[in-house]
PDB file of N, CA and C in Angstrom:
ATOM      1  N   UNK A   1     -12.086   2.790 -11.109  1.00  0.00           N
ATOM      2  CA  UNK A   1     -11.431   2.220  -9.946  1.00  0.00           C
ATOM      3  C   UNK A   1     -11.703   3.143  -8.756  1.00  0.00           C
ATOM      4  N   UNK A   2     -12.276   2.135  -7.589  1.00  0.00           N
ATOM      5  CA  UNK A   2     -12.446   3.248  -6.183  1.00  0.00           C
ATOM      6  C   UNK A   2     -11.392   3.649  -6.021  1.00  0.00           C
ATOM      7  N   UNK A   3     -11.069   4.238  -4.611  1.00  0.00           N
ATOM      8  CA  UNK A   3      -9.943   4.389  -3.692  1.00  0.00           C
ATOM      9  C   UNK A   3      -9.687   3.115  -3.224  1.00  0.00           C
ATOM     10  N   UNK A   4     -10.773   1.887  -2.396  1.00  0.00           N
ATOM     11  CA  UNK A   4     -10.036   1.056  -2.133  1.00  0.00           C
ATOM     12  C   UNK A   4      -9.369   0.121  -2.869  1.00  0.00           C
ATOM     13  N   UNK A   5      -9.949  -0.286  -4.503  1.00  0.00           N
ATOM     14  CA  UNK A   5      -8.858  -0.896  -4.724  1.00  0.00           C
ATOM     15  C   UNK A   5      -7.787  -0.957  -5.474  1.00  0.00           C
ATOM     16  N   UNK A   6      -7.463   1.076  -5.521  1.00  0.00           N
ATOM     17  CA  UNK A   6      -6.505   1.272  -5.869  1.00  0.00           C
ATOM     18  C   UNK A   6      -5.670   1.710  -4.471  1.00  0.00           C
ATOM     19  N   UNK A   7      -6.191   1.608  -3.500  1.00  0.00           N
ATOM     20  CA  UNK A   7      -4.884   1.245  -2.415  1.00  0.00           C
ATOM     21  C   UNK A   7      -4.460  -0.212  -2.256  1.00  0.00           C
ATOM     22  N   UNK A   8      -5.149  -1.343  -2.373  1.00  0.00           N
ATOM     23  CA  UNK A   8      -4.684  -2.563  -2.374  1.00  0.00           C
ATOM     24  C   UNK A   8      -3.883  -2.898  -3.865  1.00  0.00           C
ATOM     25  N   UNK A   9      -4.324  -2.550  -4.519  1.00  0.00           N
ATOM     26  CA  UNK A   9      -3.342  -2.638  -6.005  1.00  0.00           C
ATOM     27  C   UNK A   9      -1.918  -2.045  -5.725  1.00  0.00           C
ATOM     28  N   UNK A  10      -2.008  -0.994  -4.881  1.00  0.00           N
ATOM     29  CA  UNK A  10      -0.914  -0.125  -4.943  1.00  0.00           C
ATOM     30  C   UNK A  10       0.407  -1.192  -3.916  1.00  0.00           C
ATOM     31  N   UNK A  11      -0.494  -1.176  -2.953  1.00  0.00           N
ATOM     32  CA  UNK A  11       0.093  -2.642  -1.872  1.00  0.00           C
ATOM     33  C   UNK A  11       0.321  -3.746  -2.653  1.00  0.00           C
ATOM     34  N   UNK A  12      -0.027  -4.142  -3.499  1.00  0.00           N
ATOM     35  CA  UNK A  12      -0.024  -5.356  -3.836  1.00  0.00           C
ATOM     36  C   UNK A  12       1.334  -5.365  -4.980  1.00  0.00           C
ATOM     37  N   UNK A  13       1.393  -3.975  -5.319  1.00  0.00           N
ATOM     38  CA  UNK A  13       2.316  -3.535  -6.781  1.00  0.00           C
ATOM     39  C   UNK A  13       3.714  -3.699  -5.973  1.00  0.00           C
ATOM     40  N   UNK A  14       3.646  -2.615  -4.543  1.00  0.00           N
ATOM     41  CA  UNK A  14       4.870  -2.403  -3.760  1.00  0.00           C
ATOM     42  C   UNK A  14       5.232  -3.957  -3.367  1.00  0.00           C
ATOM     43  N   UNK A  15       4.537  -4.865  -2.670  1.00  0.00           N
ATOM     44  CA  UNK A  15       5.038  -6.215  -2.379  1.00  0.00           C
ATOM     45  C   UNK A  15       5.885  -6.652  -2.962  1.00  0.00           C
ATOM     46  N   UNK A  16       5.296  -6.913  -4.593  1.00  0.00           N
ATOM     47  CA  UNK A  16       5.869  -7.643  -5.865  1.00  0.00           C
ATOM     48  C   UNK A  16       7.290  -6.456  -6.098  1.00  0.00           C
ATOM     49  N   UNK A  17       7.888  -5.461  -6.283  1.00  0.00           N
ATOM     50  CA  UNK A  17       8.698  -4.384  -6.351  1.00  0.00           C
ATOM     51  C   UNK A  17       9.780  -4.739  -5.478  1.00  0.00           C
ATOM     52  N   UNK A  18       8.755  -5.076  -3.817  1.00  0.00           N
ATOM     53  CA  UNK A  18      10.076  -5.131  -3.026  1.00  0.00           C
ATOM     54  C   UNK A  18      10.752  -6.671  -3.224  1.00  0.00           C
ATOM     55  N   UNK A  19       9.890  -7.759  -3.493  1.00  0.00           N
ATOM     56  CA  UNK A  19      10.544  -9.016  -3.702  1.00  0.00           C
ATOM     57  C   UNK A  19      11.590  -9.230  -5.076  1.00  0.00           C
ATOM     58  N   UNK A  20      11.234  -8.575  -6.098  1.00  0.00           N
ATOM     59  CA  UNK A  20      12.158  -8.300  -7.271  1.00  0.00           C
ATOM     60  C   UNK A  20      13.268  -7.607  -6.565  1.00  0.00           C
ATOM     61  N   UNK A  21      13.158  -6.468  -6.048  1.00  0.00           N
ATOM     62  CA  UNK A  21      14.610  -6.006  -5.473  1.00  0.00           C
ATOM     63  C   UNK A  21      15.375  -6.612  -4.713  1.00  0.00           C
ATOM     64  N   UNK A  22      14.720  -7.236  -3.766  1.00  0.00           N
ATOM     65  CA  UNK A  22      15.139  -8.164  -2.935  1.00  0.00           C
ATOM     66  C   UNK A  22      15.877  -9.099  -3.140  1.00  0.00           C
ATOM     67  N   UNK A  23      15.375 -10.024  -4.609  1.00  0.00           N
ATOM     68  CA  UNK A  23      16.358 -11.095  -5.236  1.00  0.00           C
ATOM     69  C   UNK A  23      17.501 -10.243  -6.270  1.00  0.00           C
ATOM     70  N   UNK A  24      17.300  -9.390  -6.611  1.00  0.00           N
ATOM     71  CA  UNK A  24      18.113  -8.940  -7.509  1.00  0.00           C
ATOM     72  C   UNK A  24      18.694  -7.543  -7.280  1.00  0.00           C
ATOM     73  N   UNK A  25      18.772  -6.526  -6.047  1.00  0.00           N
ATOM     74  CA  UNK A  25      19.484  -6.150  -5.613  1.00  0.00           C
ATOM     75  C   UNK A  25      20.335  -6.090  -4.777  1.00  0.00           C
ATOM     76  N   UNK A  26      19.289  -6.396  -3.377  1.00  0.00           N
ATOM     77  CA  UNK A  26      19.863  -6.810  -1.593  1.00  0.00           C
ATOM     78  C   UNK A  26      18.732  -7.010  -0.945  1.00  0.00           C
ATOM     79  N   UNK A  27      19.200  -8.092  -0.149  1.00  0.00           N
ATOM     80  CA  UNK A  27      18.301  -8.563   0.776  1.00  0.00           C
ATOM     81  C   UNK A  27      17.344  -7.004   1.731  1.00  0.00           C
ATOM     82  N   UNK A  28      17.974  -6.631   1.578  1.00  0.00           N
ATOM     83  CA  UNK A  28      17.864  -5.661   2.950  1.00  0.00           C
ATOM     84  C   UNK A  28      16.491  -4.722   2.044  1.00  0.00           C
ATOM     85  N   UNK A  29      15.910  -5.158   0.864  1.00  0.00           N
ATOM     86  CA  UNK A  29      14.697  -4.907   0.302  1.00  0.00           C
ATOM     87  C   UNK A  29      13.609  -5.259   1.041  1.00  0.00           C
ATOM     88  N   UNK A  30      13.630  -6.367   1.972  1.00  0.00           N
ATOM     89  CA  UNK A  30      12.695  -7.173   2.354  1.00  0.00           C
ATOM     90  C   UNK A  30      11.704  -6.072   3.439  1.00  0.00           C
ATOM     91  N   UNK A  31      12.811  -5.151   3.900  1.00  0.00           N
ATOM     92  CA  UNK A  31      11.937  -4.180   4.895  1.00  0.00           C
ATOM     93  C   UNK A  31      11.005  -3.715   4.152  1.00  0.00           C
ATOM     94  N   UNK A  32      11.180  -3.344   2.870  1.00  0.00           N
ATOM     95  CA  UNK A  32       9.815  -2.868   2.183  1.00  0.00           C
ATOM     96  C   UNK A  32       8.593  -3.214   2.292  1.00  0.00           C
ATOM     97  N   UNK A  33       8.631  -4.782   2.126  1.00  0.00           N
ATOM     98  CA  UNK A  33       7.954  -5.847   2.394  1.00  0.00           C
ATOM     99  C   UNK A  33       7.084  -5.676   3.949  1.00  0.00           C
ATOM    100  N   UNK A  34       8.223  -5.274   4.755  1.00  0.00           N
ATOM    101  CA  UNK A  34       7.363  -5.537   5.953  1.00  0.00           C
ATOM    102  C   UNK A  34       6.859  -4.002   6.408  1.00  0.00           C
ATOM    103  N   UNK A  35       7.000  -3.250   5.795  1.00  0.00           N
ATOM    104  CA  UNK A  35       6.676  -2.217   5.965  1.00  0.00           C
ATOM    105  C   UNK A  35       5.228  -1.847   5.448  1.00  0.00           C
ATOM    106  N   UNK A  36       5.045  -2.685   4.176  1.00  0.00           N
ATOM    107  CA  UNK A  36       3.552  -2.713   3.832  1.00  0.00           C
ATOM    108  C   UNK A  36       2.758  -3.233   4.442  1.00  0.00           C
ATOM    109  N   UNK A  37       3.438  -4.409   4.890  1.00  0.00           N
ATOM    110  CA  UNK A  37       1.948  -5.607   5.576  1.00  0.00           C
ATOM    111  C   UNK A  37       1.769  -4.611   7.006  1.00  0.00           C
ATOM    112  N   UNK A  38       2.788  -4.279   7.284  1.00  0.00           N
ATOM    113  CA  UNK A  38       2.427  -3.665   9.158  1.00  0.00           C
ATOM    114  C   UNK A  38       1.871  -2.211   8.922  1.00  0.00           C
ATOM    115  N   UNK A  39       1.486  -1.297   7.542  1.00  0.00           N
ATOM    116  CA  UNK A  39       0.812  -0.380   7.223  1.00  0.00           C
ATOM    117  C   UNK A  39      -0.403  -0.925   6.543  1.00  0.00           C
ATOM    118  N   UNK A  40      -0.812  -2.019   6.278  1.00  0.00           N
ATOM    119  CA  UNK A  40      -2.021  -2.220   5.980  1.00  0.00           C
ATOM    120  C   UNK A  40      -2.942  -3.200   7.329  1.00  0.00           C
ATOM    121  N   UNK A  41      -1.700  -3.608   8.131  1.00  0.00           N
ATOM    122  CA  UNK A  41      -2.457  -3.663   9.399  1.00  0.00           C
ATOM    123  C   UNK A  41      -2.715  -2.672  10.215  1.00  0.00           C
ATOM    124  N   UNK A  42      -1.920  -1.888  10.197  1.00  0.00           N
ATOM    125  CA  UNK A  42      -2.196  -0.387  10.830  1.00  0.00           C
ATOM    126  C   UNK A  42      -3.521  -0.081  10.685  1.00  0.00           C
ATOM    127  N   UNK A  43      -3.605   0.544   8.922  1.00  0.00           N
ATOM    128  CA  UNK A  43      -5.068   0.956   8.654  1.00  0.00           C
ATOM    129  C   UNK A  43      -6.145   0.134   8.592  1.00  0.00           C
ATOM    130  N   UNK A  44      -5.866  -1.373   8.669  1.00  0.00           N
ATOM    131  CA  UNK A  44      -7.074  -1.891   8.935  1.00  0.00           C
ATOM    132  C   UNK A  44      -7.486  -2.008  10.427  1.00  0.00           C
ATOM    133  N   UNK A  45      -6.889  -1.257  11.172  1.00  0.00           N
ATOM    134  CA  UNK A  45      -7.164  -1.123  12.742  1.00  0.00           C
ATOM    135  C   UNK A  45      -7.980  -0.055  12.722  1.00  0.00           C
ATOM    136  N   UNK A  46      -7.041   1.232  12.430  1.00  0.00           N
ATOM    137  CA  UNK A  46      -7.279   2.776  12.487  1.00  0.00           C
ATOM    138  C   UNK A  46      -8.338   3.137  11.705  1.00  0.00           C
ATOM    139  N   UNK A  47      -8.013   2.732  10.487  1.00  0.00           N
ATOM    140  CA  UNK A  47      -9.274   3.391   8.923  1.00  0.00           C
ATOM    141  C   UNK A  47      -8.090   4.450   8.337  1.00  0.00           C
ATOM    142  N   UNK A  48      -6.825   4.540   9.066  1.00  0.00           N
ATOM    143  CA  UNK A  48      -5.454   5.493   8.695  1.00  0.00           C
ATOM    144  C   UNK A  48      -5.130   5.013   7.671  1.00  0.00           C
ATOM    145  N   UNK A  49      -4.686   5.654   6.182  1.00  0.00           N
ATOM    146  CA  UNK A  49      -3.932   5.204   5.623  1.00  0.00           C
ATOM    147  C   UNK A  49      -3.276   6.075   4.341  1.00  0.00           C
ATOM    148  N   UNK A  50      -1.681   6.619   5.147  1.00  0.00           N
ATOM    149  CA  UNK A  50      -1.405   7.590   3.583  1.00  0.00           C
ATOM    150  C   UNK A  50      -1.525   7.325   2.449  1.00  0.00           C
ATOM    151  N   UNK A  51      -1.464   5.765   2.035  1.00  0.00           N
ATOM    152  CA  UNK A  51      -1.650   6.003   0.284  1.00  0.00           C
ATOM    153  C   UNK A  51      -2.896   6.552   0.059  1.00  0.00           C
ATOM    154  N   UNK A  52      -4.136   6.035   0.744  1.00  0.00           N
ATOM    155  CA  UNK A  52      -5.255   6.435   0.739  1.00  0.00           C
ATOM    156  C   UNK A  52      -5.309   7.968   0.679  1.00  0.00           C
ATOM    157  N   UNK A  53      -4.888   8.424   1.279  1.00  0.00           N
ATOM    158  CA  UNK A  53      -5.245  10.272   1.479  1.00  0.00           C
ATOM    159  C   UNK A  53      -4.542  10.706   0.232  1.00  0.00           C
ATOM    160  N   UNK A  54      -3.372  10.262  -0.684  1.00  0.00           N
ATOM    161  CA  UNK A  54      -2.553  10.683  -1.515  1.00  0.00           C
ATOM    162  C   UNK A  54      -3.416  10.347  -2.934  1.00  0.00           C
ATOM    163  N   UNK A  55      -4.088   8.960  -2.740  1.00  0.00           N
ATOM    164  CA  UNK A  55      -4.687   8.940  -3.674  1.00  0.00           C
ATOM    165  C   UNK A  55      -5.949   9.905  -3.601  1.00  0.00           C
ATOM    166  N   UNK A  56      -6.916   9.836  -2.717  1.00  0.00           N
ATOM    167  CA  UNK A  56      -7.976  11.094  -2.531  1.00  0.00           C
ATOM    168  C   UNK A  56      -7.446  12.688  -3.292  1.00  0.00           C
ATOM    169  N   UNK A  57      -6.331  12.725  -2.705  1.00  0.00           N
ATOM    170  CA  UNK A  57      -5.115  14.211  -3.339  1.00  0.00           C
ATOM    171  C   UNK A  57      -5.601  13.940  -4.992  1.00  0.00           C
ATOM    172  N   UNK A  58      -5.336  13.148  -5.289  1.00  0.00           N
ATOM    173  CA  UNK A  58      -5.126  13.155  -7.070  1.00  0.00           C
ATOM    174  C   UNK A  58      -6.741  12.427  -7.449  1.00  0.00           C
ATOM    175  N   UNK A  59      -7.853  12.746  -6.814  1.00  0.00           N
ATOM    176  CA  UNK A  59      -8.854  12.651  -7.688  1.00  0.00           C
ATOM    177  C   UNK A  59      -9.710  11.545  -7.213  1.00  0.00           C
ATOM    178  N   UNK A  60      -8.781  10.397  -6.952  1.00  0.00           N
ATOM    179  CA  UNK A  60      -9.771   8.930  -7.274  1.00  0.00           C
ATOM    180  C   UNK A  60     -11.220   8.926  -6.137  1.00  0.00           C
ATOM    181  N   UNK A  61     -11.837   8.268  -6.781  1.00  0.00           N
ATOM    182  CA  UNK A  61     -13.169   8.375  -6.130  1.00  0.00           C
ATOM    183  C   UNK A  61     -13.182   7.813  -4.978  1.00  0.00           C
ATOM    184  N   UNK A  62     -14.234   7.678  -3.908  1.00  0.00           N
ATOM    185  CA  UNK A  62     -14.032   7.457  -2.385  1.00  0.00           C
ATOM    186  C   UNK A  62     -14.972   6.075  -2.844  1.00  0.00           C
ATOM    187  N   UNK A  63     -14.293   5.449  -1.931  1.00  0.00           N
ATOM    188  CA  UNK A  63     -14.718   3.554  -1.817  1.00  0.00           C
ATOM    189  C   UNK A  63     -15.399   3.533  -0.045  1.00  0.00           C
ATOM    190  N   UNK A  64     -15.812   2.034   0.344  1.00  0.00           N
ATOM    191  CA  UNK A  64     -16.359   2.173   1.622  1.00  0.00           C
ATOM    192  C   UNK A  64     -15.281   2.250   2.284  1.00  0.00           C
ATOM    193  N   UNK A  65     -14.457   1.528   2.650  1.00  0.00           N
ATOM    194  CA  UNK A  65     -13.087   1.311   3.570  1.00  0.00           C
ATOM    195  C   UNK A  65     -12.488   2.481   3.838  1.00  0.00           C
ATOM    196  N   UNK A  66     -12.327   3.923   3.181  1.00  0.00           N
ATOM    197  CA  UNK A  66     -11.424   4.959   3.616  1.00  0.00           C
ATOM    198  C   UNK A  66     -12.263   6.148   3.526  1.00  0.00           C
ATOM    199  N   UNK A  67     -13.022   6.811   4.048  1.00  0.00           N
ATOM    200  CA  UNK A  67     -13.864   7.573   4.186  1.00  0.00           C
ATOM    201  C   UNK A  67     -13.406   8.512   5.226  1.00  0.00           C
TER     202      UNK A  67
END
């Protein structure tokens, strides 16, 4: 697995996480939610993206998208 699509897996894991909490703890989960989509619009502006650098931290190999 590159880096990129273990940053979209990782996004994609947090989505599904925050909507389970969301129905089954409190609404107020949903910021999670929007906190991902407006950090993966971020870095698809910038090329910025902390999961990206955290994953680089622990090894995973470099993909085209985060360089």
């Amino acid at each position: 697995m590159n880096l990129d699509r273990a940053v979209l897996a990782f996004a994609g894991a947090m989505v599904l996480v925050s909507l389970a909490l969301t129905r089954y703890v409190s609404p107020y989960w949903a910021w999670l939610t929007v906190f991902v989509g407006l950090n993966l619009i971020q870095s698809s502006i910038t090329g910025f993206c902390p999961a990206a650098k955290i994953f680089r931290a622990f090894g995973v190999k470099e993909g085209c998208a985060f360089k």
